[in-house]
N, C-alpha and C. Protein backbone atom coordinates (compact mmCIF):
# COMPACT_ATOMS: atom_id res chain seq x y z
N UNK A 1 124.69 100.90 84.35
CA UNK A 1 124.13 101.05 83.04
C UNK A 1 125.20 101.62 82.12
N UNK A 2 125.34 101.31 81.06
CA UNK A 2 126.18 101.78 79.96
C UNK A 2 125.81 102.85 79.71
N UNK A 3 126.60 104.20 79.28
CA UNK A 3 126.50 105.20 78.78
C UNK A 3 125.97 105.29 77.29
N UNK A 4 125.09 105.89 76.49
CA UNK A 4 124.61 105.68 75.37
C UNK A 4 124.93 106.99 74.70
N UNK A 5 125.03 106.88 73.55
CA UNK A 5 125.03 108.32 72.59
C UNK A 5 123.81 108.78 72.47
N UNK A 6 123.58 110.27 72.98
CA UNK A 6 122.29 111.30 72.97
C UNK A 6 121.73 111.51 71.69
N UNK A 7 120.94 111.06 71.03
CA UNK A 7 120.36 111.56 69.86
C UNK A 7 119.74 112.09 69.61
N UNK A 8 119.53 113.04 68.80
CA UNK A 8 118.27 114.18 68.44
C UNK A 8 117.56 114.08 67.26
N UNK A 9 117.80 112.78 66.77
CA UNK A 9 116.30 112.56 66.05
C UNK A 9 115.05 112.85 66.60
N UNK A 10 114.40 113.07 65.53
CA UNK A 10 112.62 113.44 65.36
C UNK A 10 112.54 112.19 65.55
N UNK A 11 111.51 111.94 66.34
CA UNK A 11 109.95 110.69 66.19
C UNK A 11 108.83 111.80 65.36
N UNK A 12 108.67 110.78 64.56
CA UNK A 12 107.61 111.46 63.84
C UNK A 12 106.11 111.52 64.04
N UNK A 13 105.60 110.76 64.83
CA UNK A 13 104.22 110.76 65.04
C UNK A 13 104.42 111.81 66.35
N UNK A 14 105.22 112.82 67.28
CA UNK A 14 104.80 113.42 68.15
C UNK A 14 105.87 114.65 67.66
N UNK A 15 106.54 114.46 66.84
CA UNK A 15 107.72 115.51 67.18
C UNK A 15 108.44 115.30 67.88
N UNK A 16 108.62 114.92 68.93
CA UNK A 16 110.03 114.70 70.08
C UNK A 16 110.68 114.07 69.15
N UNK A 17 112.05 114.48 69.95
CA UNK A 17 113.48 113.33 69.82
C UNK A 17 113.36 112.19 70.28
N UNK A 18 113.94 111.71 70.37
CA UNK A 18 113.93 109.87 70.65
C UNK A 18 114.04 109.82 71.93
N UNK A 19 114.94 110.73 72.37
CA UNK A 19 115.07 110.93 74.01
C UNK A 19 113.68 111.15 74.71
N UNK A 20 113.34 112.33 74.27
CA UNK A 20 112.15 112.75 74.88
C UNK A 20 110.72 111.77 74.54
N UNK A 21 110.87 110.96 73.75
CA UNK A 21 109.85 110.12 73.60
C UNK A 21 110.28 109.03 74.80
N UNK A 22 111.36 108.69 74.53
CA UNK A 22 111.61 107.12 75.52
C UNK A 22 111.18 107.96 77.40
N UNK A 23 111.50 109.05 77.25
CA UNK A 23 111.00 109.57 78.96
C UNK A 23 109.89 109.49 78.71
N UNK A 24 109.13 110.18 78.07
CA UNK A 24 107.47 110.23 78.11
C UNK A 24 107.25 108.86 77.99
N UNK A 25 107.40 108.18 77.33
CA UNK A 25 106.49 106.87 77.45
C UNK A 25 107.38 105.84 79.02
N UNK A 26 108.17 106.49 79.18
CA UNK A 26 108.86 105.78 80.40
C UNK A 26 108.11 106.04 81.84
N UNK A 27 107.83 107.67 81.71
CA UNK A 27 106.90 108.16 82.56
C UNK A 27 105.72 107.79 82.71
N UNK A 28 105.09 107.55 81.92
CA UNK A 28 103.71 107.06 81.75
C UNK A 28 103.59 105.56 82.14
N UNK A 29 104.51 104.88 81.85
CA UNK A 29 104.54 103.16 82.39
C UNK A 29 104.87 103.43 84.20
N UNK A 30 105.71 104.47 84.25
CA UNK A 30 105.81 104.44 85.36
C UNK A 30 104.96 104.47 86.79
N UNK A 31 103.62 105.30 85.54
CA UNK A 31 102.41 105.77 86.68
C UNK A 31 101.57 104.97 86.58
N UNK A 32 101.64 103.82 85.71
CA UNK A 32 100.52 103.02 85.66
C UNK A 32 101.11 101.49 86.59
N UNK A 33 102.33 101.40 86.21
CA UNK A 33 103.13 100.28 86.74
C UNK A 33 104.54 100.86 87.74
N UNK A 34 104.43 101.20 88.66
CA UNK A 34 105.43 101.30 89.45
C UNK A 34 106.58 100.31 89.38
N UNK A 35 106.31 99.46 89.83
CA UNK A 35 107.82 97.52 89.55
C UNK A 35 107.77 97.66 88.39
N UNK A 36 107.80 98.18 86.92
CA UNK A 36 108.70 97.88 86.23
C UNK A 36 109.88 98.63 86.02
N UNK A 37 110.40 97.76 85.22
CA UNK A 37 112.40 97.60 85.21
C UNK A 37 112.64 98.42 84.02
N UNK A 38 113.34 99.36 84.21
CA UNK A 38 114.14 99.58 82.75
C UNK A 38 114.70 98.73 82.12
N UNK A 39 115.11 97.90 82.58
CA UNK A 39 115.83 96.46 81.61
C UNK A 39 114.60 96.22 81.12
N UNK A 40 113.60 96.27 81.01
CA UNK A 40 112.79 95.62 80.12
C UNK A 40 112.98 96.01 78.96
N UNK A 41 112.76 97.10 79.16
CA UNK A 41 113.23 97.64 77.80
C UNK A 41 114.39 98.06 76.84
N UNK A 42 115.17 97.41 77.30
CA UNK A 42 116.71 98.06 77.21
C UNK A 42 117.21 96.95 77.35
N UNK A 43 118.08 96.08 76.22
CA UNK A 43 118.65 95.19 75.91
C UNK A 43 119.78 94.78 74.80
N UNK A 44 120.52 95.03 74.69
CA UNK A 44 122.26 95.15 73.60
C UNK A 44 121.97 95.96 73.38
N UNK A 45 122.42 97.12 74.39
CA UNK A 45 122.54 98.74 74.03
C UNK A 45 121.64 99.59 73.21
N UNK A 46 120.30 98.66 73.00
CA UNK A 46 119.33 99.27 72.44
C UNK A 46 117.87 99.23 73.05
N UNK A 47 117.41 100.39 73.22
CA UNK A 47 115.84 100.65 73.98
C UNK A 47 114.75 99.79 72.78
N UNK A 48 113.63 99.25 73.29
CA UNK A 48 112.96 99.10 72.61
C UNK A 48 111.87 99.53 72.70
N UNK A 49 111.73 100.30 72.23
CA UNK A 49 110.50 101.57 71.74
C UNK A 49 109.28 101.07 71.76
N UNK A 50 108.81 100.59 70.50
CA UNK A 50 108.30 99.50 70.27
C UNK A 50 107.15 98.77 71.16
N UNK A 51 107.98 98.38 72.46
CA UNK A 51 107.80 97.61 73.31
C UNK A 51 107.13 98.07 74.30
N UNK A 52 107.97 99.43 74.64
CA UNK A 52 107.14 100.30 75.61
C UNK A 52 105.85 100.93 74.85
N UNK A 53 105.93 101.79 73.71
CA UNK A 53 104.36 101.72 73.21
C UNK A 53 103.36 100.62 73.54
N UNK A 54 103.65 99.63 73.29
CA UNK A 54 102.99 98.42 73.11
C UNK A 54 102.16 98.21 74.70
N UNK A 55 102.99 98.23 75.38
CA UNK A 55 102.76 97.91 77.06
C UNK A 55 102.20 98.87 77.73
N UNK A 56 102.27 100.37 76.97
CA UNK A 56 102.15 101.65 78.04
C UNK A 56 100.12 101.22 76.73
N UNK A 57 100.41 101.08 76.16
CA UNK A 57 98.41 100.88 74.85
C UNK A 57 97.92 100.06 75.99
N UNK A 58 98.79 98.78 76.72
CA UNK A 58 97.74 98.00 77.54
C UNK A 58 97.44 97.90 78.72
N UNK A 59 98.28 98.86 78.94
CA UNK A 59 98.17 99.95 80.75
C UNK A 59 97.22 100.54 80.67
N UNK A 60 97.27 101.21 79.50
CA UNK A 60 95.96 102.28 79.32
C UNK A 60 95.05 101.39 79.29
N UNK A 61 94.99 101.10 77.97
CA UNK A 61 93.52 100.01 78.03
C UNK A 61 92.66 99.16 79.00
N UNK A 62 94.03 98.77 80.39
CA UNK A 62 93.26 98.09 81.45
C UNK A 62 92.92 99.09 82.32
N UNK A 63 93.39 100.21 81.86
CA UNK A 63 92.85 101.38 83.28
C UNK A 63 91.43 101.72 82.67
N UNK A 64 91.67 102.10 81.68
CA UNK A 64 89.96 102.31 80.96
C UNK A 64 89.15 101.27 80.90
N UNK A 65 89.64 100.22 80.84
CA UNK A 65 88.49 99.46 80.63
C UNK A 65 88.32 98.04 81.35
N UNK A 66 89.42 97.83 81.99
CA UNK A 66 89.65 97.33 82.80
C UNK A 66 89.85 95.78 82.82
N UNK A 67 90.59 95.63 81.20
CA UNK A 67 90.84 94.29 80.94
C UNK A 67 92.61 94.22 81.32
């Protein structure tokens, strides 16, 4: 994996840094989906955020409700 520059931007909807958001939502895909890849999300040296929100809303959603 390429080494990336640490940033300490705010996310604004939780407060964390960008770091600490991409673990938390990394963590959370992790417990719902074990096989997935960090490359999913991570493509020309850029995470896509985005993406993991998106996927970790329909993890949840199929655990609750089971679609």
């Amino acid at each position: 994996m390429v080494a990336e520059v640490i940033t300490e931007e705010v996310v604004e909807p939780t407060g964390r840094t960008e770091l600490e958001e991409r673990q938390n939502l990394w963590n959370e895909i992790q417990k719902f989906n074990p096989k997935a890849r960090m490359k999913d999300y991570y493509d020309e040296n850029e995470w896509n955020v985005e993406k993991m929100r998106s996927d970790l809303k329909a993890l949840l959603e199929k655990e609750r409700f089971g679609r």
